[in-house]
C-alpha atoms as a PDB file:
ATOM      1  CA  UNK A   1     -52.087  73.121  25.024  1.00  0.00           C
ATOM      2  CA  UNK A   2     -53.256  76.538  24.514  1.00  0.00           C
ATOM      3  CA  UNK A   3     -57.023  75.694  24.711  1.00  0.00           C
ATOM      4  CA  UNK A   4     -56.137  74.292  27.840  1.00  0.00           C
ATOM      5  CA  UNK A   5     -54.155  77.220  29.195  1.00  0.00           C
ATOM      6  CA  UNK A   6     -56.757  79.495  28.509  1.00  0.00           C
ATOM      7  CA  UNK A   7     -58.703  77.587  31.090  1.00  0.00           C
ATOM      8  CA  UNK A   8     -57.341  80.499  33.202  1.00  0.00           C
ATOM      9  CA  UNK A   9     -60.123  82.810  31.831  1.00  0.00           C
ATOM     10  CA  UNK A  10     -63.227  80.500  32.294  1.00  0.00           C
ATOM     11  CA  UNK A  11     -62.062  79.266  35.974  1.00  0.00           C
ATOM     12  CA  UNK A  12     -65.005  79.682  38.175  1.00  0.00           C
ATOM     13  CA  UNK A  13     -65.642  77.497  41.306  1.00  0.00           C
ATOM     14  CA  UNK A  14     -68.271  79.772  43.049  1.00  0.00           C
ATOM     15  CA  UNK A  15     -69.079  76.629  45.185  1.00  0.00           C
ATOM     16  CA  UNK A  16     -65.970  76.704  47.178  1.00  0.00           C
ATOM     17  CA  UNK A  17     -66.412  76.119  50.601  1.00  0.00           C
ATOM     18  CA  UNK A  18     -63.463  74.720  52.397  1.00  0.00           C
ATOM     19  CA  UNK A  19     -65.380  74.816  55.918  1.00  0.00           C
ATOM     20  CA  UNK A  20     -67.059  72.136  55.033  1.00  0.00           C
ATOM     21  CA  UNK A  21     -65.067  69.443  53.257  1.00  0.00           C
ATOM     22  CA  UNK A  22     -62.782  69.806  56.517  1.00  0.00           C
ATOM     23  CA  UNK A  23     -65.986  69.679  58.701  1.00  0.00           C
ATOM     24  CA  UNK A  24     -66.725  66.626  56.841  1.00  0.00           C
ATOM     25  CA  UNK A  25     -63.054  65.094  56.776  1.00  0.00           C
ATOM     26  CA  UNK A  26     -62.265  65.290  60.715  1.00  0.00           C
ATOM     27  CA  UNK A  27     -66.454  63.952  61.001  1.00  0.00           C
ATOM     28  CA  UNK A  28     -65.238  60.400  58.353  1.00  0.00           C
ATOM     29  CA  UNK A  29     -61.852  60.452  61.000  1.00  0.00           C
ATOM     30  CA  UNK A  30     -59.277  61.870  58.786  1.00  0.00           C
ATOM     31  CA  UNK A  31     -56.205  62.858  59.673  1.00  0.00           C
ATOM     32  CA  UNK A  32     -54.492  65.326  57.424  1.00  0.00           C
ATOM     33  CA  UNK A  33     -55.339  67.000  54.094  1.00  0.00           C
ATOM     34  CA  UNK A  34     -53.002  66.789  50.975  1.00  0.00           C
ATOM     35  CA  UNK A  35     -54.134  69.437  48.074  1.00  0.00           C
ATOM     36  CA  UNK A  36     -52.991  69.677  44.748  1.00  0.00           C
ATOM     37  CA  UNK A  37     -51.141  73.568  45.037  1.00  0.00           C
ATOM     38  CA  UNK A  38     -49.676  73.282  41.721  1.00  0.00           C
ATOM     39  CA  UNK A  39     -49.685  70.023  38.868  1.00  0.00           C
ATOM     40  CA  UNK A  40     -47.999  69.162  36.309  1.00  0.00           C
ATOM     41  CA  UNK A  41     -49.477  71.944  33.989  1.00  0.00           C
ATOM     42  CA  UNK A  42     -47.947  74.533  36.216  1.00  0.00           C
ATOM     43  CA  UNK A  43     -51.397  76.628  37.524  1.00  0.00           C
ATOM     44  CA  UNK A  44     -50.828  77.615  41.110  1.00  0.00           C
ATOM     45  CA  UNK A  45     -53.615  77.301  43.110  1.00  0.00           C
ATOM     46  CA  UNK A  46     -51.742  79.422  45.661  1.00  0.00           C
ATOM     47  CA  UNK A  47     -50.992  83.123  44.782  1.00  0.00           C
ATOM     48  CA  UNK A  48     -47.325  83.140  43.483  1.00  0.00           C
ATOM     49  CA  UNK A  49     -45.588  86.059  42.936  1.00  0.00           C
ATOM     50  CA  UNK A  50     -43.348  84.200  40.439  1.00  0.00           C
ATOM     51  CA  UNK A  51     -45.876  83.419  37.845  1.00  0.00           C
ATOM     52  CA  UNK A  52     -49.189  85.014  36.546  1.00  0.00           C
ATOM     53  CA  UNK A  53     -50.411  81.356  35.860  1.00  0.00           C
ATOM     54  CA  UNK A  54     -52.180  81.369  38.637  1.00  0.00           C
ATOM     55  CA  UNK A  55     -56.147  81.425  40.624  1.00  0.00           C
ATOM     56  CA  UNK A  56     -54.871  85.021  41.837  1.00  0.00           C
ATOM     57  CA  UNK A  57     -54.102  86.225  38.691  1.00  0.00           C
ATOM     58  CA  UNK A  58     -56.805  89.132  37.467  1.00  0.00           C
ATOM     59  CA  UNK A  59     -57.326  87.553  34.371  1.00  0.00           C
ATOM     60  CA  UNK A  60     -59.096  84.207  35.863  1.00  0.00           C
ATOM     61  CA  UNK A  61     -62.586  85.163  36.936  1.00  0.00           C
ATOM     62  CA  UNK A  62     -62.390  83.618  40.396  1.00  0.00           C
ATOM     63  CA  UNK A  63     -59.557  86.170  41.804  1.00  0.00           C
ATOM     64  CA  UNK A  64     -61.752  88.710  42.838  1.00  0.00           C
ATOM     65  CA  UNK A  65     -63.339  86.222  45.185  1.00  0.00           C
ATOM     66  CA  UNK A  66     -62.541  86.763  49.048  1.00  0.00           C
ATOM     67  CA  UNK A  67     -61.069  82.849  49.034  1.00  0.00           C
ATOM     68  CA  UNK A  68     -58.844  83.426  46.266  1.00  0.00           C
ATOM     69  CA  UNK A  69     -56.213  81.516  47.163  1.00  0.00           C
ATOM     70  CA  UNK A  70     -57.583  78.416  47.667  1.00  0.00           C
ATOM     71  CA  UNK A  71     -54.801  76.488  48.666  1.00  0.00           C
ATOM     72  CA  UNK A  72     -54.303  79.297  51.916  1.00  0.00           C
ATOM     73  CA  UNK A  73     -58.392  78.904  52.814  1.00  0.00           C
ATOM     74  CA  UNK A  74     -58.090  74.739  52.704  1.00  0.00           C
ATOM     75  CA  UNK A  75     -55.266  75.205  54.891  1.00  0.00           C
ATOM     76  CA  UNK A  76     -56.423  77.119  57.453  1.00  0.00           C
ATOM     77  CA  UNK A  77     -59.674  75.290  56.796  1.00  0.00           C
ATOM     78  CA  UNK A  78     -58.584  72.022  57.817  1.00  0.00           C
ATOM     79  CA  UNK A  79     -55.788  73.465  60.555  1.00  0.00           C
ATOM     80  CA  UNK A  80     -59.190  74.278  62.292  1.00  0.00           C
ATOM     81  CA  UNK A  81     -60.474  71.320  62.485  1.00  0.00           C
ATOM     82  CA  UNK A  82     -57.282  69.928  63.976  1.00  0.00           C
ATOM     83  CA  UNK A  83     -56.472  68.016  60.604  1.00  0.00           C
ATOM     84  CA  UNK A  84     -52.338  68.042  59.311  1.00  0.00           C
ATOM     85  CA  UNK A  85     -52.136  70.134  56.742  1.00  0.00           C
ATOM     86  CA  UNK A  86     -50.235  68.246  53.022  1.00  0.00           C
ATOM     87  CA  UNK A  87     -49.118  70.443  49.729  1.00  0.00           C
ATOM     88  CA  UNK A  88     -49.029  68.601  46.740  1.00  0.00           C
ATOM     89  CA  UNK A  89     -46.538  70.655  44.234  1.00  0.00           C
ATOM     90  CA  UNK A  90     -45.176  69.409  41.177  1.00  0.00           C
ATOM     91  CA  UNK A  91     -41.243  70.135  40.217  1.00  0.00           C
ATOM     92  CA  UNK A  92     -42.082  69.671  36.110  1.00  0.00           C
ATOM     93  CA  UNK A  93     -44.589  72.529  34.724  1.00  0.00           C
ATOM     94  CA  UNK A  94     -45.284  72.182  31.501  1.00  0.00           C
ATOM     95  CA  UNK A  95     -46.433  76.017  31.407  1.00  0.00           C
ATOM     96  CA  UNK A  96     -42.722  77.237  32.252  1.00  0.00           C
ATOM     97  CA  UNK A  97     -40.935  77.884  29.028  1.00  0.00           C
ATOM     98  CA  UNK A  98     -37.861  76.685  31.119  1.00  0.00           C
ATOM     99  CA  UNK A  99     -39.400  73.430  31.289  1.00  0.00           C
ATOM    100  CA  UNK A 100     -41.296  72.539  28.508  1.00  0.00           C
ATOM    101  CA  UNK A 101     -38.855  74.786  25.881  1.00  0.00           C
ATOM    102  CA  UNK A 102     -41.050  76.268  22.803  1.00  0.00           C
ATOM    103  CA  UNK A 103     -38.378  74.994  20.438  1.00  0.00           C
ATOM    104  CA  UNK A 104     -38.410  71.421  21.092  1.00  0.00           C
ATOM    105  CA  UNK A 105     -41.910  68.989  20.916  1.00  0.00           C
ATOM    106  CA  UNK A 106     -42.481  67.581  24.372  1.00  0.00           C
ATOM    107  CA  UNK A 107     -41.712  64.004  24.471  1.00  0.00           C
ATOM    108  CA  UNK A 108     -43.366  63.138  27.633  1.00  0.00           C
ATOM    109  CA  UNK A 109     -44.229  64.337  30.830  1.00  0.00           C
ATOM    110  CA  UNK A 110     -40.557  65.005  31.422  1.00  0.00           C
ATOM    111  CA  UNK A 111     -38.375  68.523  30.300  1.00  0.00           C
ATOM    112  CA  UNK A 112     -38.273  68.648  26.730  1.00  0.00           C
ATOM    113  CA  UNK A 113     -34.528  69.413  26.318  1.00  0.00           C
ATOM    114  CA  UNK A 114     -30.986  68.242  27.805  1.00  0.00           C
ATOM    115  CA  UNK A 115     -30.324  70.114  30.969  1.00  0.00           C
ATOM    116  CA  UNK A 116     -26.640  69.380  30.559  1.00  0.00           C
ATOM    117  CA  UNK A 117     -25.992  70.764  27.121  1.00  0.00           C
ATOM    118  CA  UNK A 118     -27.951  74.045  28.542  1.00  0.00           C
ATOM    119  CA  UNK A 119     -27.300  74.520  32.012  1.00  0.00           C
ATOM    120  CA  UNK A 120     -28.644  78.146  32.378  1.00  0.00           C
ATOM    121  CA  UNK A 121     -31.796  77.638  31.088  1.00  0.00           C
ATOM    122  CA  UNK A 122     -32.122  74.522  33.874  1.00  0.00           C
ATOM    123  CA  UNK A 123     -30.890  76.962  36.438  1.00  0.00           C
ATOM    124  CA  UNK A 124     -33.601  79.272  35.776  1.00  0.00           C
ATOM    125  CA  UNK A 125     -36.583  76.537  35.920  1.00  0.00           C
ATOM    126  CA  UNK A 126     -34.556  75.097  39.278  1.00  0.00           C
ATOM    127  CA  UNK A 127     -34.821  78.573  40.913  1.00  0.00           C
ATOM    128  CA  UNK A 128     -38.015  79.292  39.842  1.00  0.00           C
ATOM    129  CA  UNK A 129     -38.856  75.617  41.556  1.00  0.00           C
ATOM    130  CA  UNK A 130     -37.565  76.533  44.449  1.00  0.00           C
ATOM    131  CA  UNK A 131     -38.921  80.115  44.764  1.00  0.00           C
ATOM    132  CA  UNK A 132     -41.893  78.642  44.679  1.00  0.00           C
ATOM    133  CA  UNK A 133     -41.312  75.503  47.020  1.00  0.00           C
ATOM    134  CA  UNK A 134     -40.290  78.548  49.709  1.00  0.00           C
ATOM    135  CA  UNK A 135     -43.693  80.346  49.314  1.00  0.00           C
ATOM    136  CA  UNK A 136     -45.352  77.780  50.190  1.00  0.00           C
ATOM    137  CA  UNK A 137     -43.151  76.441  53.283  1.00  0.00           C
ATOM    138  CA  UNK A 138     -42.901  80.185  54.476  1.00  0.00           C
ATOM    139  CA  UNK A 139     -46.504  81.635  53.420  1.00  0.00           C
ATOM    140  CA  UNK A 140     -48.817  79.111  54.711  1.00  0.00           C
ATOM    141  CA  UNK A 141     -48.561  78.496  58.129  1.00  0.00           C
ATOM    142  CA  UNK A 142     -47.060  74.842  59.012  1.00  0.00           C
ATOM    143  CA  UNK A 143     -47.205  72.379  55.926  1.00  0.00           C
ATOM    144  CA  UNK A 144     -46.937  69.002  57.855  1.00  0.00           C
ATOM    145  CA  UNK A 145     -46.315  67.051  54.257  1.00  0.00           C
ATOM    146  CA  UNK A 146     -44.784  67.600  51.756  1.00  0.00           C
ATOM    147  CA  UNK A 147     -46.195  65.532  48.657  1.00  0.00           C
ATOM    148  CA  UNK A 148     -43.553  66.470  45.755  1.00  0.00           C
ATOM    149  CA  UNK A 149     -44.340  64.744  42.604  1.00  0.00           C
ATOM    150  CA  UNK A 150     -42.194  63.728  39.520  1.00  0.00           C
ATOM    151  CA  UNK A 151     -38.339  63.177  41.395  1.00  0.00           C
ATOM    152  CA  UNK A 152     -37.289  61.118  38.373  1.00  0.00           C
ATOM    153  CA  UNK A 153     -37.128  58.120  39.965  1.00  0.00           C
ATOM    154  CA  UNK A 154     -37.636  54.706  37.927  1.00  0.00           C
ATOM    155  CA  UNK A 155     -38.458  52.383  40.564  1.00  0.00           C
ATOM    156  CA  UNK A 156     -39.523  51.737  43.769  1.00  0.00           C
ATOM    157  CA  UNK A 157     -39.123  48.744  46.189  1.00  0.00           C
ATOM    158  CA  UNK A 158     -42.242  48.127  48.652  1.00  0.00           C
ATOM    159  CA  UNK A 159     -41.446  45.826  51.802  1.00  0.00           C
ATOM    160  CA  UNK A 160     -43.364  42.940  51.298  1.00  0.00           C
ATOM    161  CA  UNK A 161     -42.777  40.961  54.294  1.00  0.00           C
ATOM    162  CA  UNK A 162     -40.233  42.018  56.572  1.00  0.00           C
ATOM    163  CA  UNK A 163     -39.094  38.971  59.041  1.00  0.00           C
ATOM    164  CA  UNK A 164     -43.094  38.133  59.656  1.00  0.00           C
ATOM    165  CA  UNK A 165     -46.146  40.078  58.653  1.00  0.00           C
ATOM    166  CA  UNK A 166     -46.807  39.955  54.843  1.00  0.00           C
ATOM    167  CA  UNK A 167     -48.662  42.751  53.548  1.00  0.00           C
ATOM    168  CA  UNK A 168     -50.749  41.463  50.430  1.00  0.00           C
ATOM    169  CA  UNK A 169     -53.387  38.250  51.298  1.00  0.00           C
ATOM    170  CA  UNK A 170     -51.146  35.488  51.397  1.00  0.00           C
ATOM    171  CA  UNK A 171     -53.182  32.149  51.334  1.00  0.00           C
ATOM    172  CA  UNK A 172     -50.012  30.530  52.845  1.00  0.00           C
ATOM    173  CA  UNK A 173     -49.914  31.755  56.464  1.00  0.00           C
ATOM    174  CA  UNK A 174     -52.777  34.339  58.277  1.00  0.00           C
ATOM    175  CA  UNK A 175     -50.254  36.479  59.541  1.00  0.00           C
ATOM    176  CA  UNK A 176     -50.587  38.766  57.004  1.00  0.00           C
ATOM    177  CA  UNK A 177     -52.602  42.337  56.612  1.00  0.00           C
ATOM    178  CA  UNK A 178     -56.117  41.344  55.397  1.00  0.00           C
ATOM    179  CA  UNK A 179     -56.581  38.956  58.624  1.00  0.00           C
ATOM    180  CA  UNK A 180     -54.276  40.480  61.041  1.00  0.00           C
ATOM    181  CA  UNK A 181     -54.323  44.138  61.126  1.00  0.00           C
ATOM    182  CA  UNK A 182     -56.767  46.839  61.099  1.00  0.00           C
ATOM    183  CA  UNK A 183     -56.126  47.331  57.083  1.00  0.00           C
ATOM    184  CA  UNK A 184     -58.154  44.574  56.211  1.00  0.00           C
ATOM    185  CA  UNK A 185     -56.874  45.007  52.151  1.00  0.00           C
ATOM    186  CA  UNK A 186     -53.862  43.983  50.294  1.00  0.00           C
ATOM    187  CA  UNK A 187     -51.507  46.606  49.809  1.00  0.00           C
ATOM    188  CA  UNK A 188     -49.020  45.112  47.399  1.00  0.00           C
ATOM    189  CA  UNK A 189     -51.644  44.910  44.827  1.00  0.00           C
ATOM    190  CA  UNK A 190     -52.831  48.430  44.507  1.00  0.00           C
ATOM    191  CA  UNK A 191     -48.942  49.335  45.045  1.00  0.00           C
ATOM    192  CA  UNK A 192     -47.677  47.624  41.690  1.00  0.00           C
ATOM    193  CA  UNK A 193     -50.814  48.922  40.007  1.00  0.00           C
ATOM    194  CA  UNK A 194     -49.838  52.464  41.219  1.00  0.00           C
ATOM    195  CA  UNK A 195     -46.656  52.006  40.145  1.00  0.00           C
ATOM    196  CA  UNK A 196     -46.456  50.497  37.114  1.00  0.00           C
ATOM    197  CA  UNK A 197     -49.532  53.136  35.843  1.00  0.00           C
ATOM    198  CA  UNK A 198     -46.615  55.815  36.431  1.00  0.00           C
ATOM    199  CA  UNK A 199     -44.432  54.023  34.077  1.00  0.00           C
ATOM    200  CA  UNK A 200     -41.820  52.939  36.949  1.00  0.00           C
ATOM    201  CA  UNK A 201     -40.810  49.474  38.329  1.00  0.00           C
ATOM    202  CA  UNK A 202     -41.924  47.584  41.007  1.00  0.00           C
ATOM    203  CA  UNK A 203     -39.504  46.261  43.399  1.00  0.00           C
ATOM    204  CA  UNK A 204     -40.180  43.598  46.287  1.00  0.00           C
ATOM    205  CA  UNK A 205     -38.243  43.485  49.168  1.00  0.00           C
ATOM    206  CA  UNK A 206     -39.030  39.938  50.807  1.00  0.00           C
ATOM    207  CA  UNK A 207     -37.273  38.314  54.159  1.00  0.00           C
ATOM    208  CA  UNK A 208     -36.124  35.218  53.721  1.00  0.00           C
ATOM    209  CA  UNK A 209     -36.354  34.658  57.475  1.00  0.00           C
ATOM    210  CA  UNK A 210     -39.533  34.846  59.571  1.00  0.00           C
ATOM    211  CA  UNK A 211     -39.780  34.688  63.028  1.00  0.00           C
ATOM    212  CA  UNK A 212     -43.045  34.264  63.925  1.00  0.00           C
ATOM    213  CA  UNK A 213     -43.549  31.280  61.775  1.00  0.00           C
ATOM    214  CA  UNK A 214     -43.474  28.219  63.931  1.00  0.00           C
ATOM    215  CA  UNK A 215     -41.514  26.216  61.942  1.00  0.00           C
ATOM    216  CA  UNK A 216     -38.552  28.756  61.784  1.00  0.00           C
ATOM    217  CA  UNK A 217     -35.738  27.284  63.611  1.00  0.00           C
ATOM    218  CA  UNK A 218     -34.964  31.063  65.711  1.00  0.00           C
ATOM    219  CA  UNK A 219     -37.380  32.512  67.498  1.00  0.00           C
ATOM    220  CA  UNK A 220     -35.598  35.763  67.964  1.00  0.00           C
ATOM    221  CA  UNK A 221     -32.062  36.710  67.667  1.00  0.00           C
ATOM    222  CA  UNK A 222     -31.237  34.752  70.767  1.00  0.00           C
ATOM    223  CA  UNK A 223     -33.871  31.688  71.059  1.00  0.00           C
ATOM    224  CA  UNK A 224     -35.051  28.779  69.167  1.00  0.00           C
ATOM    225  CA  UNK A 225     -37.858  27.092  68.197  1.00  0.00           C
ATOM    226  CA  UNK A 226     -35.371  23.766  67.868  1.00  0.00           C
ATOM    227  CA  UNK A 227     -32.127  23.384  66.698  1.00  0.00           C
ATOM    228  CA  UNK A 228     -32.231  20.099  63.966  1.00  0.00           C
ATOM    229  CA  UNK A 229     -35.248  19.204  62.672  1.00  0.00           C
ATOM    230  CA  UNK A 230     -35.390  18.425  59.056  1.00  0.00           C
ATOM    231  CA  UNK A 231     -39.029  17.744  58.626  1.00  0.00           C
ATOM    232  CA  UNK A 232     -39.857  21.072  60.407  1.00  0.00           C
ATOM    233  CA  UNK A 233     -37.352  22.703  58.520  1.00  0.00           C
ATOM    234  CA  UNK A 234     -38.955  21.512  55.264  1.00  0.00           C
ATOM    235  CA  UNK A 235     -42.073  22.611  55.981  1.00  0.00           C
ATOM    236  CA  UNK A 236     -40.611  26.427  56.289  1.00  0.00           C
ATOM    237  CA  UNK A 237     -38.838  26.372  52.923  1.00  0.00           C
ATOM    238  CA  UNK A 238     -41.986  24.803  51.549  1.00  0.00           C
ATOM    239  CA  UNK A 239     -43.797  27.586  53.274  1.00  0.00           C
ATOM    240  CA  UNK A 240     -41.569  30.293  51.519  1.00  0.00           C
ATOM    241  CA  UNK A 241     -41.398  29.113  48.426  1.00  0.00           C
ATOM    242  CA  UNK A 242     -44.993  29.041  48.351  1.00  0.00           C
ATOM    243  CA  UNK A 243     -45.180  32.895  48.900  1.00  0.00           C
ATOM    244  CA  UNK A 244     -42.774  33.624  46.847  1.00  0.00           C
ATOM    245  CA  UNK A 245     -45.205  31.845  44.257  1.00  0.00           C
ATOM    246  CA  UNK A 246     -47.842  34.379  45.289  1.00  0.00           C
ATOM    247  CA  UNK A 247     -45.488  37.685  44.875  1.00  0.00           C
ATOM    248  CA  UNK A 248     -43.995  36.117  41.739  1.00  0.00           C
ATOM    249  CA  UNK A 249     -47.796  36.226  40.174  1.00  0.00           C
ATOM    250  CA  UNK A 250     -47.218  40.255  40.136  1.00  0.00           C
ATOM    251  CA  UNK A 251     -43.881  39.793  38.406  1.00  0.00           C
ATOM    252  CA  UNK A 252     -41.803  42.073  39.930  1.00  0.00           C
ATOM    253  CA  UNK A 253     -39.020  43.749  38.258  1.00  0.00           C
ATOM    254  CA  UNK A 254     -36.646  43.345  40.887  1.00  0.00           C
ATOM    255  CA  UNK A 255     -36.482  41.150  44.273  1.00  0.00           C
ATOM    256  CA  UNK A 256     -34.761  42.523  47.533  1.00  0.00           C
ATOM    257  CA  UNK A 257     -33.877  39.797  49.784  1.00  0.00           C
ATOM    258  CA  UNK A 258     -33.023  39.625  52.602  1.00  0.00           C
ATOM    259  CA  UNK A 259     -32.610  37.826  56.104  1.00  0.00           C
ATOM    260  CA  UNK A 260     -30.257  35.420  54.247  1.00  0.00           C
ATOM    261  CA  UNK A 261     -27.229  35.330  57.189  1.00  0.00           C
ATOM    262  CA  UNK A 262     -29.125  33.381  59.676  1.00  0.00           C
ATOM    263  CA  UNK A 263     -28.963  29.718  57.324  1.00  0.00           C
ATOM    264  CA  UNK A 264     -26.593  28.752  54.446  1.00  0.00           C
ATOM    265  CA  UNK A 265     -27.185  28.499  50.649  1.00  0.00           C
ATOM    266  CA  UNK A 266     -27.930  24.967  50.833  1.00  0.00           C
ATOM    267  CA  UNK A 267     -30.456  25.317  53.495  1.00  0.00           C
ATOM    268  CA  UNK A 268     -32.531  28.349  51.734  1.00  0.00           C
ATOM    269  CA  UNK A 269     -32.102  26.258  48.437  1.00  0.00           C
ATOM    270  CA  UNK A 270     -30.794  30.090  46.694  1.00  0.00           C
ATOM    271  CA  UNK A 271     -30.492  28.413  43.382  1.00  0.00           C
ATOM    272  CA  UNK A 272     -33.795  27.120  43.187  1.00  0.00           C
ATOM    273  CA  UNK A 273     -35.018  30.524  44.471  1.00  0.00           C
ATOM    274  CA  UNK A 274     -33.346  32.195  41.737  1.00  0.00           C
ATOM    275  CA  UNK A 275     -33.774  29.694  39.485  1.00  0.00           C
ATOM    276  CA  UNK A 276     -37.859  30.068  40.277  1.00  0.00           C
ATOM    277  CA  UNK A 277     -38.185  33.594  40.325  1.00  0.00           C
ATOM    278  CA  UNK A 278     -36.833  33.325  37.321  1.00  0.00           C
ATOM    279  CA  UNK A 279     -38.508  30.995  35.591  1.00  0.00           C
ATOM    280  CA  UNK A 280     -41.552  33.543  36.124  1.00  0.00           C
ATOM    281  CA  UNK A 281     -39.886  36.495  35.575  1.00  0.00           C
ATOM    282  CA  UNK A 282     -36.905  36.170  33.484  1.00  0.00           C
ATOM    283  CA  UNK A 283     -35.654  40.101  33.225  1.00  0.00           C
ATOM    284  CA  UNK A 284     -36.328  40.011  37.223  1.00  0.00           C
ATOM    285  CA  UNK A 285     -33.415  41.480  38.853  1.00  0.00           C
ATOM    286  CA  UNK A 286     -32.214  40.001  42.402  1.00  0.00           C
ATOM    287  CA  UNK A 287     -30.146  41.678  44.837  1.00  0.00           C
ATOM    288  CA  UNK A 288     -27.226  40.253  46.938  1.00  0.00           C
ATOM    289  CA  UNK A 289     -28.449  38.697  49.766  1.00  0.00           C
ATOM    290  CA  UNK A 290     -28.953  35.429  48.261  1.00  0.00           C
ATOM    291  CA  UNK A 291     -25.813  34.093  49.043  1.00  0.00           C
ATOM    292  CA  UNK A 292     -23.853  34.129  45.577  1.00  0.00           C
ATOM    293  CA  UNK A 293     -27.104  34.316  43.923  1.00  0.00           C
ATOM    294  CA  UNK A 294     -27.488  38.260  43.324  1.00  0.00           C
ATOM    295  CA  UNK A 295     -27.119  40.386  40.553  1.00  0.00           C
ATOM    296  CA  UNK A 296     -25.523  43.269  42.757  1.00  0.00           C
ATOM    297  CA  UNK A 297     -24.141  43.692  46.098  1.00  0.00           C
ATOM    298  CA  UNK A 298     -25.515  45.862  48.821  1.00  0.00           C
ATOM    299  CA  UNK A 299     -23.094  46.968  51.611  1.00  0.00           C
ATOM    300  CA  UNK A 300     -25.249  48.438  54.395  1.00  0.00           C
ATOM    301  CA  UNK A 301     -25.276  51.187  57.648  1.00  0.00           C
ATOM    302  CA  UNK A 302     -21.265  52.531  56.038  1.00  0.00           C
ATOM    303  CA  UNK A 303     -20.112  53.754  53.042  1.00  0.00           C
ATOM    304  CA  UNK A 304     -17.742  51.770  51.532  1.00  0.00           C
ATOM    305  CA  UNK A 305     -13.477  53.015  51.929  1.00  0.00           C
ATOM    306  CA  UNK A 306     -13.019  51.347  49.023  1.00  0.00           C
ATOM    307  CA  UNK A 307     -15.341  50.140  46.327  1.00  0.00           C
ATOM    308  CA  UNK A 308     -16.679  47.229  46.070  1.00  0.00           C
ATOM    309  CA  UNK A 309     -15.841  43.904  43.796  1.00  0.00           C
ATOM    310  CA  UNK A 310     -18.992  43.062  42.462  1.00  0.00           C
ATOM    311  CA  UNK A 311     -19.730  45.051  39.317  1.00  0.00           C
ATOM    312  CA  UNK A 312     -23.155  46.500  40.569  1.00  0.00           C
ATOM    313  CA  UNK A 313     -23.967  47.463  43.613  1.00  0.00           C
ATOM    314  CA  UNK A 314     -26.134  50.306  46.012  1.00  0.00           C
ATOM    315  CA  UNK A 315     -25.771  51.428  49.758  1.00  0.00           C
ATOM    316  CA  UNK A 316     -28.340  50.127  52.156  1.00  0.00           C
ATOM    317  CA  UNK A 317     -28.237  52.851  54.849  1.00  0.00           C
ATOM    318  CA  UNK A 318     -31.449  52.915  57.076  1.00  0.00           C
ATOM    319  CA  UNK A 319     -32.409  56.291  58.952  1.00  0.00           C
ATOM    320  CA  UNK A 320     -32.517  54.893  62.683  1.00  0.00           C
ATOM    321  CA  UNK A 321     -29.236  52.394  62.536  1.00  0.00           C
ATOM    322  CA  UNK A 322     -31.803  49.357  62.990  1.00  0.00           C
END
């Protein structure tokens, strides 16, 4: 770690020339820049007044250079070009003896010691966080994103298909991203990849329902398609199960469902559902809206007066009351 820290001294890049990387973003049609101001090592590539591990410090080589602080040149670079301007910043720093404590071995990329059993030391590395998060946001003109990295999370759920369009290349129906949108890729695949290669747990949220198949009984919240028709009918749980057989390949470690109000138990066959997501995925995890099928119940748009009787649950609370 040392060696690495004394990267500081050697840190050169003579070749900087944020003019044209943005000249050459908004030219390939981009949209909006996300740099890397600070990673998990903790060298700001902004000048911070909180730390001397930084590009401005006089000890690295580069901070007599008029672009210094390359994070304020890309910036500005790419503002210019009428590009949206992202910071990447990293809450952990390994650098910060707050963080990464000299008296305890790091155990992985996470701190090295138990904020709870010593709180001021964890106050210290949280304000010196947030000093720093402030710089930036006040410093450096508009930052239109925000890309903060490490929140401790240990899952995430991706919408898979939500009441129609799938988003990975479903060989079931062509409504789905690869033939139907301008995306033209899978994006569950490179999602679980993504996720899994940061240690965390991939999560699919799936409808049950789907309106725009043809052989769904409602056509919207007030139509339908037909109203008894069991070889129709058939043919859509056929249909599901079939890409549930495709997500199930990626083995996810939990399954959101949803959509589950508009037919009964019976009709969805939940048992067999759960009993073949299962049978692929044994430790897979399956939220309530499988009609007495869940592991955990999911009240949604209120917070519950009083709590609720399954052991396990979470609040569903969406951020436009759709």
């Amino acid at each position: 770690m040392a060696e690495y820290e004394n990267l500081k001294t050697t840190f050169n890049p003579k070749g900087f020339n944020p003019d044209k990387w943005a000249s050459a973003a908004a030219y390939a049609g981009m949209k909006y820049v996300v740099f890397t101001t600070k990673h998990h090592d903790g060298f700001c590539m902004f000048h911070s007044q909180f730390t001397d591990y930084k590009i401005t410090d006089p000890a690295c080589p580069f901070s007599t250079n008029p672009k210094a602080n390359i994070a304020k040149e890309i910036f500005d670079a790419f503002r210019q070009q009428g590009l949206w301007a992202g910071a990447y910043f990293s809450k952990p720093d390994w650098h910060h003896p707050d963080y990464w404590s000299p008296y305890y071995p790091p155990r992985d990329r996470n701190v090295n010691y138990e904020p709870e059993a010593n709180p001021e030391k964890w106050e210290r590395f949280t304000q010196f966080t947030h000093n720093q998060i402030f710089e930036l946001l006040t410093n450096y003109g508009k930052i239109d994103i925000l890309w903060l990295e490490n929140s401790g999370a240990k899952y995430a759920v991706i919408t898979t298909k939500h009441h129609g369009v799938a988003l990975w290349d479903s060989k079931s129906a062509n409504l789905n991203v690869v033939d139907k949108s301008p995306a033209q890729r899978d994006l569950i695949v490179p999602f679980a990849k993504a996720i899994r290669n940061q240690g965390l747990k991939p999560g699919f949220y799936y409808s049950l329902l789907d309106w725009s198949h043809p052989d769904y009984p409602n056509f919207t919240r007030d139509k339908k398609r037909y109203e008894q028709d069991s070889v129709r009918w058939q043919r859509f749980v056929d249909f599901n199960f079939a890409q549930l057989a495709e997500l199930s390949e990626y083995h996810p470690d939990l399954y959101w469902f949803d959509g589950d109000w508009e037919q009964t138990a019976q009709q969805w066959k939940a048992k067999e559902i759960r009993d073949f997501v299962l049978g692929k995925t044994p430790t897979t995890i399956i939220n309530s809206r499988l009609q007495g099928y869940g592991d955990y119940a999911t009240p949604e748009q209120g917070v519950p007066i009083s709590r609720p009787q399954a052991e396990y649950w979470e609040l569903c609370l969406t951020m436009n009351n759709s």
